[in-house]
Every structure is written in C-alpha cells, then in structure tokens.
N, C-alpha and C. Protein backbone atom coordinates (compact mmCIF):
# COMPACT_ATOMS: atom_id res chain seq x y z
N UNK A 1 -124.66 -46.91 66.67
CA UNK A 1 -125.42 -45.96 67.45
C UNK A 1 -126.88 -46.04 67.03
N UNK A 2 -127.63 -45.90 67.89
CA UNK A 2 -129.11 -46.12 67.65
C UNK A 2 -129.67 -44.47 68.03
N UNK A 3 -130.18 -44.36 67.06
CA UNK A 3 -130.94 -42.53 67.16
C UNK A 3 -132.71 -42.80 67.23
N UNK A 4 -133.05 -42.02 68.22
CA UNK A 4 -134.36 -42.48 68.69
C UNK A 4 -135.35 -40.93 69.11
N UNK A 5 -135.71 -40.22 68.12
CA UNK A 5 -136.60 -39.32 68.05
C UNK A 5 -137.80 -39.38 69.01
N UNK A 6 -137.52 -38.16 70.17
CA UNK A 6 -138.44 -37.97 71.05
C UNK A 6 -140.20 -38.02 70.79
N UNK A 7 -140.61 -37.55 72.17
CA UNK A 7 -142.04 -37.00 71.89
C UNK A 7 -141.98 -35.87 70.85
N UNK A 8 -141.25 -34.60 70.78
CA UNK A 8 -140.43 -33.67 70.25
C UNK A 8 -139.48 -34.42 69.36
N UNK A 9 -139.45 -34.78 67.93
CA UNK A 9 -138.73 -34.93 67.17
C UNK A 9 -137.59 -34.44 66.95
N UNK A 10 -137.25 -33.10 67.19
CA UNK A 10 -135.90 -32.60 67.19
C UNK A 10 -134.97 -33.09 67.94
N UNK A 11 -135.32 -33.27 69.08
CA UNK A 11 -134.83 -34.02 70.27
C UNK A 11 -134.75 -35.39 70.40
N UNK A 12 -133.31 -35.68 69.91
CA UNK A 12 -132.77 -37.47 69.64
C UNK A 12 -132.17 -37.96 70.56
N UNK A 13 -132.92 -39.05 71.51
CA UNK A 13 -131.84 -40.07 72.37
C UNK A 13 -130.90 -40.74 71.28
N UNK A 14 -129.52 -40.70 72.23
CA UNK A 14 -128.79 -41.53 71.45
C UNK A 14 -128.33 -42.96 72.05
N UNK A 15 -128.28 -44.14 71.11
CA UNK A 15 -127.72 -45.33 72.44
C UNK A 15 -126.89 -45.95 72.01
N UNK A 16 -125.51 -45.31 72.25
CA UNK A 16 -124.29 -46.30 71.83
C UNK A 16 -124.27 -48.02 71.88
N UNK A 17 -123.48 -48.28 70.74
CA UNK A 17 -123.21 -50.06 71.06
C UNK A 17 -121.68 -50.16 72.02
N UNK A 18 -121.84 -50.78 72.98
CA UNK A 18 -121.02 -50.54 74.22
C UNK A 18 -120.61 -51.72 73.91
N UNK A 19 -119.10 -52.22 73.07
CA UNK A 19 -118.52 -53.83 73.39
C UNK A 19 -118.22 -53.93 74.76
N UNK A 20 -118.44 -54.78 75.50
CA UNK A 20 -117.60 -54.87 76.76
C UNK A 20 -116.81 -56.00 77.01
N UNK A 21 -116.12 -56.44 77.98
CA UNK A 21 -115.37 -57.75 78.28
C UNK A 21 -114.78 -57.50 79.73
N UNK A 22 -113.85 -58.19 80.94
CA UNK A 22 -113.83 -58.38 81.79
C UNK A 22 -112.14 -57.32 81.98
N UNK A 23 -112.00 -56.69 80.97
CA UNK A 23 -110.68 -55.60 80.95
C UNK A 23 -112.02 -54.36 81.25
N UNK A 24 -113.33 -54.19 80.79
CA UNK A 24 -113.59 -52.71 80.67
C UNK A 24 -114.83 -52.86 79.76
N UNK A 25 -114.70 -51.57 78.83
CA UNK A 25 -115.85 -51.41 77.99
C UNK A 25 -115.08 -50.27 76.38
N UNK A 26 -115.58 -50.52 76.05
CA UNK A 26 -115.49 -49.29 74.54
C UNK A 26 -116.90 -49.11 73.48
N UNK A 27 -116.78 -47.78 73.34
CA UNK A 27 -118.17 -47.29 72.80
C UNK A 27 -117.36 -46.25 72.14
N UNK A 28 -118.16 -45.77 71.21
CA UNK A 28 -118.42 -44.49 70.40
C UNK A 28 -119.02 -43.44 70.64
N UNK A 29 -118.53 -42.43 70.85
CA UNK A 29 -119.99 -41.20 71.33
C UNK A 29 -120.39 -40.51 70.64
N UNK A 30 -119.65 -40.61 69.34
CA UNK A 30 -119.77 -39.20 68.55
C UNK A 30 -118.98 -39.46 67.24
N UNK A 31 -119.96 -39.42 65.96
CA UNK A 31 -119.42 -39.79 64.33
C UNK A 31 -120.36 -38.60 63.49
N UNK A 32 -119.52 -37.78 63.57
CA UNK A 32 -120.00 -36.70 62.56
C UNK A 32 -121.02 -36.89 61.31
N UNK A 33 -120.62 -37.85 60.32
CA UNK A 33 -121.61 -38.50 59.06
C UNK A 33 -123.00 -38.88 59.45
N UNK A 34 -122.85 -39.75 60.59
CA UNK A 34 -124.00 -40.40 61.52
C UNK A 34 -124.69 -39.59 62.11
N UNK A 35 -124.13 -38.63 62.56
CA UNK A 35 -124.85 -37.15 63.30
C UNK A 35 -125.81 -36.62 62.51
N UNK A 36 -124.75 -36.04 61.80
CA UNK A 36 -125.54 -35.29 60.44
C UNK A 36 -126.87 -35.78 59.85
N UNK A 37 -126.91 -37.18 59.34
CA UNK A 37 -127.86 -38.09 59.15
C UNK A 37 -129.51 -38.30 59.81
N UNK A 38 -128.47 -37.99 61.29
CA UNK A 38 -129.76 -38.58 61.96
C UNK A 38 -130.63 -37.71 63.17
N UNK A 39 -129.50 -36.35 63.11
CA UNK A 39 -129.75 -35.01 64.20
C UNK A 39 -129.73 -33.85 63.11
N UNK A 40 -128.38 -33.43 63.02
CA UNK A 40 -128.39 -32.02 62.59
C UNK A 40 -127.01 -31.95 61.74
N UNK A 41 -126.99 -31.06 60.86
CA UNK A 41 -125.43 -30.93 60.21
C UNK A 41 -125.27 -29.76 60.93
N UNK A 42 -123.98 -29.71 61.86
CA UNK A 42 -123.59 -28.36 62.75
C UNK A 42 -122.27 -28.88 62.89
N UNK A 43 -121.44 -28.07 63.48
CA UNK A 43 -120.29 -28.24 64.07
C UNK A 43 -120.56 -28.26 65.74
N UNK A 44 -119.27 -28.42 66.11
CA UNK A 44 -119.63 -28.06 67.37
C UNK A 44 -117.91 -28.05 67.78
N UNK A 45 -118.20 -26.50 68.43
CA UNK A 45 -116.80 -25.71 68.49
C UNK A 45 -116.60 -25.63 69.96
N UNK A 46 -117.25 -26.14 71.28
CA UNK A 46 -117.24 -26.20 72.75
C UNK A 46 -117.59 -27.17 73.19
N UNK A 47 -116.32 -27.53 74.56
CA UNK A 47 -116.84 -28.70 75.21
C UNK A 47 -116.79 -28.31 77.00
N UNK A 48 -117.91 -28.93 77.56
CA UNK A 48 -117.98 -28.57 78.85
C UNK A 48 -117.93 -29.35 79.49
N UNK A 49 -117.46 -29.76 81.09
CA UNK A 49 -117.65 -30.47 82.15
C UNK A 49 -118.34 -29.94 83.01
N UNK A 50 -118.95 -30.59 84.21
CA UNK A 50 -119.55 -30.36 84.83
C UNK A 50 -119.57 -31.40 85.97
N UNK A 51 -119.71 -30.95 87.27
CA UNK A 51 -119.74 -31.74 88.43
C UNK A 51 -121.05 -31.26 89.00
N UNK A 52 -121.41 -31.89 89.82
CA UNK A 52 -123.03 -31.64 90.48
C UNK A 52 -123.18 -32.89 91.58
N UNK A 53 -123.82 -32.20 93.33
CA UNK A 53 -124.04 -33.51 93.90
C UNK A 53 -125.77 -33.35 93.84
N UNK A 54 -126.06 -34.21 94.74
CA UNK A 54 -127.35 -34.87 94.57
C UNK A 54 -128.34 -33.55 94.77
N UNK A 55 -129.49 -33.53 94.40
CA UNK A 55 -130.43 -32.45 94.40
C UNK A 55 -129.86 -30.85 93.78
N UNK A 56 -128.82 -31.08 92.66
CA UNK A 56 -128.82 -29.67 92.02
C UNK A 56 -129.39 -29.62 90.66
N UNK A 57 -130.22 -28.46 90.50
CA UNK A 57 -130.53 -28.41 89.79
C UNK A 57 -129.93 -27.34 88.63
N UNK A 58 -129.58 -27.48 87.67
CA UNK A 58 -129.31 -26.39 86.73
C UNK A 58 -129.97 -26.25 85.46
N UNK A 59 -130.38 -24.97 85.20
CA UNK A 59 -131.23 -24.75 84.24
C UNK A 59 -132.43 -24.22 84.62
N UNK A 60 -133.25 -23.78 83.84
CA UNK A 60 -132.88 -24.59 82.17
C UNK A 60 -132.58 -23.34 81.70
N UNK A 61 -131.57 -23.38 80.64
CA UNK A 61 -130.74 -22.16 80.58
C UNK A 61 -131.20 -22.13 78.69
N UNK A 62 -130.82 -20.99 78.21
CA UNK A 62 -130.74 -20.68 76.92
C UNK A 62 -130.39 -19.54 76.37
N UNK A 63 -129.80 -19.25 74.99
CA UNK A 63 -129.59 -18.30 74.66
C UNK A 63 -129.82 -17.60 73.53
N UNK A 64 -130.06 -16.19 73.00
CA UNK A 64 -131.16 -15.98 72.17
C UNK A 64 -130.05 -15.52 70.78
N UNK A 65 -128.97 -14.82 70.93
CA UNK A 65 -128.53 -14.12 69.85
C UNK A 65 -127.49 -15.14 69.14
N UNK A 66 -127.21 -15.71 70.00
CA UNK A 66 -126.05 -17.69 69.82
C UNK A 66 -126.59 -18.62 70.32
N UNK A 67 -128.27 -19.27 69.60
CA UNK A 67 -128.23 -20.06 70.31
C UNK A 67 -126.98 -21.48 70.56
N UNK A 68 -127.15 -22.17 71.15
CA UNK A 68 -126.64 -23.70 71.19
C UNK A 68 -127.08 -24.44 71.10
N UNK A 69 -126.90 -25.52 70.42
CA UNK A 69 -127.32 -27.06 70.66
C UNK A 69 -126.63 -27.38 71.30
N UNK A 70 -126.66 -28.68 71.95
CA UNK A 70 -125.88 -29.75 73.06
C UNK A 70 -125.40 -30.54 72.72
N UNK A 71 -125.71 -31.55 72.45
CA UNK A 71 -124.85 -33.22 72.69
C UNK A 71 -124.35 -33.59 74.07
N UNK A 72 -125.32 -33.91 74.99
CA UNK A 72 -125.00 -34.17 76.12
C UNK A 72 -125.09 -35.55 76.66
N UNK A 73 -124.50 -35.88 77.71
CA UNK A 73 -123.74 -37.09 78.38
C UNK A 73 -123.46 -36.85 79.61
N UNK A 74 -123.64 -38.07 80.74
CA UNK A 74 -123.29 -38.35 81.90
C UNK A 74 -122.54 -39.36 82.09
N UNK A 75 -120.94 -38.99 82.44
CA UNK A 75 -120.18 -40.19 82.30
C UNK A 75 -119.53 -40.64 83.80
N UNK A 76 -120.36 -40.15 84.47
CA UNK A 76 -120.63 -40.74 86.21
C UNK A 76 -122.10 -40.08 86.87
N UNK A 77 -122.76 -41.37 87.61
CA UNK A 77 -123.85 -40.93 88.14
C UNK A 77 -125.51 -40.56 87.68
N UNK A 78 -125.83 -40.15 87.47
CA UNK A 78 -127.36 -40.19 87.08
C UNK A 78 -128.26 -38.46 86.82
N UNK A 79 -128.53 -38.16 85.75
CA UNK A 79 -129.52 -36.94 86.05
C UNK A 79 -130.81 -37.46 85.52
N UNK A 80 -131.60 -36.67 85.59
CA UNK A 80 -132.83 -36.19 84.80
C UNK A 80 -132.74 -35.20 84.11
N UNK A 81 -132.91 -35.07 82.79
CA UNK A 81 -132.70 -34.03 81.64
C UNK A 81 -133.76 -33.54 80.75
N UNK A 82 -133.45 -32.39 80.67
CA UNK A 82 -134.72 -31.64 80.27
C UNK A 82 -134.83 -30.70 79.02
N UNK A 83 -135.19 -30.93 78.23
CA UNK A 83 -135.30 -29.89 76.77
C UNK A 83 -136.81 -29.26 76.49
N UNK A 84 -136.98 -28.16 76.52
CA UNK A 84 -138.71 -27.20 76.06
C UNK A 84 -138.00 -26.46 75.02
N UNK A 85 -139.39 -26.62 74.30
CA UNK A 85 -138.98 -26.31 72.81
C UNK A 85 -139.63 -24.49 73.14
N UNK A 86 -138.78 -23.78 72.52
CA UNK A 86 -139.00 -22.15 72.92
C UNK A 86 -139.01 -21.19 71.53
N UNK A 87 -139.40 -22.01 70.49
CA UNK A 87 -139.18 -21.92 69.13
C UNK A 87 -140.90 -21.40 69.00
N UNK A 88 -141.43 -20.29 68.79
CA UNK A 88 -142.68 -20.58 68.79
C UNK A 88 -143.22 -20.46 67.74
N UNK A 89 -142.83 -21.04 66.38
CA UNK A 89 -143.12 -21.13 64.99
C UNK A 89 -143.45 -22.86 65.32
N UNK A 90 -142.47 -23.73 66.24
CA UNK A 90 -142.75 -24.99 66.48
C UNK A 90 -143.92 -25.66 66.67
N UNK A 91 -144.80 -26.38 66.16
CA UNK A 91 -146.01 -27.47 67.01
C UNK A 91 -145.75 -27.81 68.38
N UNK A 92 -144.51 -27.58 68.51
CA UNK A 92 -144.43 -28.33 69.90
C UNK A 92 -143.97 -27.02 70.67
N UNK A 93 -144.37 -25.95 70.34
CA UNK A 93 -143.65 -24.69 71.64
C UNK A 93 -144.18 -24.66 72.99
N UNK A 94 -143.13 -25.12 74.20
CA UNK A 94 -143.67 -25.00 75.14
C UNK A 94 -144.09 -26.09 75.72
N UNK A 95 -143.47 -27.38 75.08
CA UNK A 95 -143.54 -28.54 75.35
C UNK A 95 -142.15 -28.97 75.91
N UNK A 96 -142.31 -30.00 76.86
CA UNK A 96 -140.54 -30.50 77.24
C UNK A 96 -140.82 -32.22 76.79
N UNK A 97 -139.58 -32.04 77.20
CA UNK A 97 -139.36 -34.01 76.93
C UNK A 97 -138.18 -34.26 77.67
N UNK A 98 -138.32 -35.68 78.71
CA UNK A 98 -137.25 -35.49 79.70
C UNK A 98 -137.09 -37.27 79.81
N UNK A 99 -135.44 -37.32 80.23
CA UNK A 99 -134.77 -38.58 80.11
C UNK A 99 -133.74 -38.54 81.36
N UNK A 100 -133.39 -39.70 81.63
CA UNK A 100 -132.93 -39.84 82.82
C UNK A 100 -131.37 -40.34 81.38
N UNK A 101 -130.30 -39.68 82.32
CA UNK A 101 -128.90 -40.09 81.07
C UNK A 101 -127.95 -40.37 82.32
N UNK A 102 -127.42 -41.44 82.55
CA UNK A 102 -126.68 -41.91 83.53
C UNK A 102 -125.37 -42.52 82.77
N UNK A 103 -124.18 -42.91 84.06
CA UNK A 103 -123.44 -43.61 83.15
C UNK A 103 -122.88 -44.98 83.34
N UNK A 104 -124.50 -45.87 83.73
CA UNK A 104 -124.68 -46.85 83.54
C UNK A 104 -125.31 -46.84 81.81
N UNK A 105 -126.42 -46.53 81.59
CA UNK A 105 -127.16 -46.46 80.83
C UNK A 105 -126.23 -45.36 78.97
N UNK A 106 -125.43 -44.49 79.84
CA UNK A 106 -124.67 -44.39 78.65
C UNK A 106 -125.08 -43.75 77.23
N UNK A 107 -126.36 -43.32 77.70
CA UNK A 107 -126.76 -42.32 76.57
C UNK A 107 -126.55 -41.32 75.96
N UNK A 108 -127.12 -40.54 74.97
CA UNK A 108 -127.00 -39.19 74.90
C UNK A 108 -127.74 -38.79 74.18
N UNK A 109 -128.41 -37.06 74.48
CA UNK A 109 -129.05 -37.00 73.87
C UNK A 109 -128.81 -35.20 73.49
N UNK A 110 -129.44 -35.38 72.27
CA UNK A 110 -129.57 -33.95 71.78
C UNK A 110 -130.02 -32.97 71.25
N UNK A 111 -129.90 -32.13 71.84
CA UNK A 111 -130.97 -30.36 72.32
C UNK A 111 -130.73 -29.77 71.44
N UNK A 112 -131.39 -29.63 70.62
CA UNK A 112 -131.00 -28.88 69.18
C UNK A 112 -130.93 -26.88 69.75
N UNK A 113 -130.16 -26.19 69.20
CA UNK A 113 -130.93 -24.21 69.22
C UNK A 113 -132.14 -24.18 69.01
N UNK A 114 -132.53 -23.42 70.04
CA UNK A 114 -133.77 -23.16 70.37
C UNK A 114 -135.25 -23.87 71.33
N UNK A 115 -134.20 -24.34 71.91
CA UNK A 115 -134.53 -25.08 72.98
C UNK A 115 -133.90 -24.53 74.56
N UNK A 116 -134.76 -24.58 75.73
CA UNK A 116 -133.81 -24.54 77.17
C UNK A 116 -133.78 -25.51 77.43
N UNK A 117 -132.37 -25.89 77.86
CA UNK A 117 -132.14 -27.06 78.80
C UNK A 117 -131.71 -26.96 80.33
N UNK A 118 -131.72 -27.86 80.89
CA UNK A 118 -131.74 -28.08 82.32
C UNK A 118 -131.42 -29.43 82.34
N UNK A 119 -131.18 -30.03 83.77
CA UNK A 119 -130.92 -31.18 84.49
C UNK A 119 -130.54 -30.98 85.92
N UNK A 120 -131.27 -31.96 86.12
CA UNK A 120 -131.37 -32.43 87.96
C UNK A 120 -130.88 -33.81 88.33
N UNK A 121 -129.86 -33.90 89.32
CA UNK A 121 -129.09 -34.55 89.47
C UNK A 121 -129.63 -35.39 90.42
N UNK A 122 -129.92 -36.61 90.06
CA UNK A 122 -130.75 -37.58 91.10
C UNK A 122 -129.83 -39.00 91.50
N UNK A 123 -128.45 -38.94 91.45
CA UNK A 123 -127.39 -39.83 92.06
C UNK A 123 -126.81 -38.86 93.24
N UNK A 124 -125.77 -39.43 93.95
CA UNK A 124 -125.13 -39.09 94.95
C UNK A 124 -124.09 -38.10 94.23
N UNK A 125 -123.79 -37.74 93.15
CA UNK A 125 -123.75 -36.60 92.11
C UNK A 125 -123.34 -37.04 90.62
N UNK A 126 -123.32 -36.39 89.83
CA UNK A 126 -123.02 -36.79 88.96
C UNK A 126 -121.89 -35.65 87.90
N UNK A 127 -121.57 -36.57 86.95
CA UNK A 127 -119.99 -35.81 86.00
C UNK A 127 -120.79 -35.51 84.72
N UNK A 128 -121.34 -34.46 83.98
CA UNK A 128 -122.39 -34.13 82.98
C UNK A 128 -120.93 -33.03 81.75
N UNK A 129 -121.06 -33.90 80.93
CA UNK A 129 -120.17 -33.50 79.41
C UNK A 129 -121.29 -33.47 78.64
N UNK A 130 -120.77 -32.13 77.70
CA UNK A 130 -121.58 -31.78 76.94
C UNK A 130 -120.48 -30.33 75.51
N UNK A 131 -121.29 -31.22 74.42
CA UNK A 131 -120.76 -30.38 73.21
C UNK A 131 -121.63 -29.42 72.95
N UNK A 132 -120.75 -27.82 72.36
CA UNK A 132 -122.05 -26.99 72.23
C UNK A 132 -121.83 -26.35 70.32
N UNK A 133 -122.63 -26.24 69.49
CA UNK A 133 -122.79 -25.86 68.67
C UNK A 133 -121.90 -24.10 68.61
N UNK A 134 -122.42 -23.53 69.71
CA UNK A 134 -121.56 -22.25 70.04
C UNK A 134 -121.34 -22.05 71.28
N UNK A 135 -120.15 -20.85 71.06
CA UNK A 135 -119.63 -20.05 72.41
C UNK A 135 -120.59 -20.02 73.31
N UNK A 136 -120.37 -20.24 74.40
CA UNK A 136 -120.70 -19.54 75.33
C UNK A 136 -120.74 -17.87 75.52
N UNK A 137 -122.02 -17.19 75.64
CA UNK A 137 -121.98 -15.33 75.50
C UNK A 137 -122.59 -14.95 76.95
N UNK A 138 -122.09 -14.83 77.88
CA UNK A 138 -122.52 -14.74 79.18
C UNK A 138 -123.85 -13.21 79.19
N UNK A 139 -123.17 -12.85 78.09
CA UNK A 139 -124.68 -11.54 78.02
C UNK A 139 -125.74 -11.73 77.13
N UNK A 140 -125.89 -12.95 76.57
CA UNK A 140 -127.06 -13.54 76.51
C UNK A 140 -127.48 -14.50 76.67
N UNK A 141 -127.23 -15.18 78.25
CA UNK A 141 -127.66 -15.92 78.62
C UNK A 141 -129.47 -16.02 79.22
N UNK A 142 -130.19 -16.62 78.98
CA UNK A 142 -131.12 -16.50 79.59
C UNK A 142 -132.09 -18.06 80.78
N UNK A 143 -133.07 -17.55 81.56
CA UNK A 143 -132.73 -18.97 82.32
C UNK A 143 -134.89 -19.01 82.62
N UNK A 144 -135.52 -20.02 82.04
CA UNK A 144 -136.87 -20.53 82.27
C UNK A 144 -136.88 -20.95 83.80
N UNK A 145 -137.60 -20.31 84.08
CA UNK A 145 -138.55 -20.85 85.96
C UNK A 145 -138.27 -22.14 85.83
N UNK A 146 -137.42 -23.15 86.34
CA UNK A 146 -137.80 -24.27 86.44
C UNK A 146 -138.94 -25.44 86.84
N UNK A 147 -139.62 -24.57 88.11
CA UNK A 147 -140.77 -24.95 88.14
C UNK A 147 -142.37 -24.53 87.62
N UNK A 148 -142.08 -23.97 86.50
CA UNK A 148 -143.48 -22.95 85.65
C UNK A 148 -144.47 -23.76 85.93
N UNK A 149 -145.33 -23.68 86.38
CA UNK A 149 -146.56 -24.14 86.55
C UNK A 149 -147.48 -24.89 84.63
N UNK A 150 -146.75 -23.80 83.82
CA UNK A 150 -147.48 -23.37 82.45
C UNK A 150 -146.64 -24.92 81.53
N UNK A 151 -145.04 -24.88 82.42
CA UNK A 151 -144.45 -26.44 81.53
C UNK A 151 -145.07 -27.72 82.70
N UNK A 152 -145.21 -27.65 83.54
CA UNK A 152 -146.03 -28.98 83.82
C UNK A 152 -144.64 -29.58 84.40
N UNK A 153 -143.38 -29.17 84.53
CA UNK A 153 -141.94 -30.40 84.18
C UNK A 153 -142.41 -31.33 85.59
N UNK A 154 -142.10 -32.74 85.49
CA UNK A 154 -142.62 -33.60 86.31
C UNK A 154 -141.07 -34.29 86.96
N UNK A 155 -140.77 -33.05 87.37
CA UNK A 155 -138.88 -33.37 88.12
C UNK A 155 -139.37 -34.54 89.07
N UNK A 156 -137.92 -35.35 89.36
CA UNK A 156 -137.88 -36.66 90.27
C UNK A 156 -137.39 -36.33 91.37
N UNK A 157 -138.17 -35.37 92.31
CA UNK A 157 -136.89 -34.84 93.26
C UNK A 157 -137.06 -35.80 94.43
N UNK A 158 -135.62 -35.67 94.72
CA UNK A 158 -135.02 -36.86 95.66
C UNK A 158 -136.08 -36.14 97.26
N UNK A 159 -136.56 -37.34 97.86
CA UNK A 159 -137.38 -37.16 98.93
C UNK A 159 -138.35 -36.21 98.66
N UNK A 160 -138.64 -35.64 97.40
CA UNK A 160 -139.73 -34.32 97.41
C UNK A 160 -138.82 -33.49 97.60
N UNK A 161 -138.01 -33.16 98.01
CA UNK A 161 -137.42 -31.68 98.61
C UNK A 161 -137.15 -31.00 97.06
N UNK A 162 -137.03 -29.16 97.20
CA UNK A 162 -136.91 -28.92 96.60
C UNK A 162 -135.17 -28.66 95.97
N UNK A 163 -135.29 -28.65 95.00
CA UNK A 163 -133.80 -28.69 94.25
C UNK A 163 -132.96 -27.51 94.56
N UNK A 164 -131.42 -27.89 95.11
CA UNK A 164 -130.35 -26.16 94.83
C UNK A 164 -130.48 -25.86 93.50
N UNK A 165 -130.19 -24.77 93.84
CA UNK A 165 -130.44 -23.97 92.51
C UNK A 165 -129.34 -22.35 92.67
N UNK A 166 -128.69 -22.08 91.61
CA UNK A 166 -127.88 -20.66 91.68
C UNK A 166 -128.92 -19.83 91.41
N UNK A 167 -127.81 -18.78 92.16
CA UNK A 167 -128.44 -17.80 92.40
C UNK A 167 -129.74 -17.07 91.03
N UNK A 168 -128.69 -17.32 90.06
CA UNK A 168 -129.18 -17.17 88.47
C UNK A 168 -130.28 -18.04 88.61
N UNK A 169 -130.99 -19.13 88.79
CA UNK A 169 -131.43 -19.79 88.25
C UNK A 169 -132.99 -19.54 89.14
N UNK A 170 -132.20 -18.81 90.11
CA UNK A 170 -133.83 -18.98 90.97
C UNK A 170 -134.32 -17.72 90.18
N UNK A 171 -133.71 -17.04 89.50
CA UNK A 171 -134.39 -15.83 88.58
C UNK A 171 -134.74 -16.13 87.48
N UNK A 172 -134.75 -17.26 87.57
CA UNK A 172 -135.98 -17.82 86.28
C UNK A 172 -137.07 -17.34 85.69
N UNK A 173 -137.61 -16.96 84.37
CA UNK A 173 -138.86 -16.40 84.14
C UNK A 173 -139.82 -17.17 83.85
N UNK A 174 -140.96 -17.53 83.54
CA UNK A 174 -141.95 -18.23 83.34
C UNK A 174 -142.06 -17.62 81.79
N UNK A 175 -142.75 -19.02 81.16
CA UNK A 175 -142.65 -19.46 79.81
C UNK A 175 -143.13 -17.94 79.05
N UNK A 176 -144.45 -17.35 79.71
CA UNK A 176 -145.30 -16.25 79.14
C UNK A 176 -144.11 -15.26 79.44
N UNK A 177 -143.50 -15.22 80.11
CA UNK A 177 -142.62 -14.11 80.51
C UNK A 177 -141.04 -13.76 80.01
N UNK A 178 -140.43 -14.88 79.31
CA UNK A 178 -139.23 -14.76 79.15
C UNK A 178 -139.47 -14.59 77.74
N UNK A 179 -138.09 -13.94 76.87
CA UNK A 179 -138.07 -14.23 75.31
C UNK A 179 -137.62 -15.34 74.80
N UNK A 180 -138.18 -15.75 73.56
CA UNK A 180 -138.49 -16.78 73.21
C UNK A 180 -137.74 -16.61 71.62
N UNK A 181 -137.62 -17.87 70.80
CA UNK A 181 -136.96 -18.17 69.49
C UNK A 181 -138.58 -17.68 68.61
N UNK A 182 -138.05 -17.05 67.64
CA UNK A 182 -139.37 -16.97 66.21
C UNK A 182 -139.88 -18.08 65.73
C-alpha cells in the first residue's frame, strides 16, 4: 500500500498494489499495523454502504460530540470526494482537499475526526464503502453548505447542473455559521 499525504496532511490517499491476471484481480484494503503507521492508531467499529446515481451529492456531513474518521472507497463507479478541515486550532481550518476515488483507480482515502466530508457522484452511479472510527449519533449530526462561497469547493458537476441533494443537506450551514472542532 502506498500512503500519500494530502495538501492537508491529515488526509492520506491510499493506493493499493492490485496483482491482477486474466481470472480477476486481488488487493488489500486495509492492514491495521500499516494504518497505524502511516494514518492514525483508531479502531474502527462501523461499516457503511452506499449507492448513489449520477449527480448526487452527499455531504458534507460531520459530527461534533462522536466525531468519525472514514476510510473510504468506491468499489463501482466514480465520485469526487471531499474533506475541510473544521478543527480550528488546525493551519489548515477551512481548507478542503478533493480526489476523484473510483473503482477503476481503486483508492482510498482517509478523513481523519474533525473533518466534514462529502462526495459527488460523477459516473452513471456509483457503490461508496466506508469504515467509521464511531457510531453513527443521528442527534449530532451536522451538515456544511456544500456550496459556501467562503470553501471555494471546485465540484465537477456533470453538464454544470446543479447536484441532488437531501433534504438535510440543502440545510447546510456556511463555514462562519456552523459549529466547528477546538
């Protein structure tokens, strides 16, 4: 596995060694020792699926009293992925860093607590797995404007149009406006 520290250092692409041959493919996604090493020493006690077709957007979501980290993956189809650092003790608060994670390309990357994440789905849809450091707490969930003027995010939206979005998500707050990590 190759670990590759963002613009945002906390935030590590990961790039599996993929053997392949004319039966298939086999890769590794995930070695705890190696993790630890080269991201974070955490557990991670949740796993999620996710389906999405073309132009949805979700996110960027976060949570304040549990946060989560991620470990996320697209193992059909294509997004654009998004991490802002909401930590505002950070150099980088209020900064994003964004990667396209498909599952040609087979990456992964990971969103440490204290970060929102998001992704926009720019294939004909895509299958998005992801490990979380913690529970899910639906009463402290919280969700960043996706389009804040204040993060700059430079989304790939398919034809320009603007992205679906839940209902939650269009209640997004802007960066000055939502609560934030110490």
């Amino acid at each position: 596995m190759k670990y590759e520290p963002l613009a945002i250092p906390d935030v590590v692409l990961m790039t599996p060694q993929v053997f392949g041959d004319e039966r298939g493919f086999f890769m590794e996604t995930f070695r705890q020792q190696a993790f630890e090493e080269h991201c974070a020493k955490v557990s991670f006690v949740q796993d999620n699926h996710s389906l999405s077709s073309q132009g949805i957007l979700r996110g960027l979501h976060y949570q304040l009293e549990k946060p989560q980290g991620k470990l996320v993956r697209v193992t059909q189809g294509e997004v654009y992925d998004i991490a802002v650092d909401l930590r505002r003790s950070s150099p980088t608060f209020g900064q994003w860093v964004g990667v396209y994670l498909s599952a040609e390309n087979k990456q992964l990357l990971w969103v440490p607590p204290g970060f929102a994440h998001g992704f926009y789905v720019t294939s004909e849809s895509a299958e998005f797995v992801y490990k979380c450091t913690d529970y899910f707490n639906p009463g402290d969930e919280y969700t960043l404007q996706w389009d804040d003027p204040l993060l700059g995010i430079d989304w790939p939206l398919v034809k320009g149009e603007a992205p679906q979005l839940s209902a939650k998500d269009q209640q997004g707050l802007s960066l000055s406006e939502t609560p934030t990590y110490e």
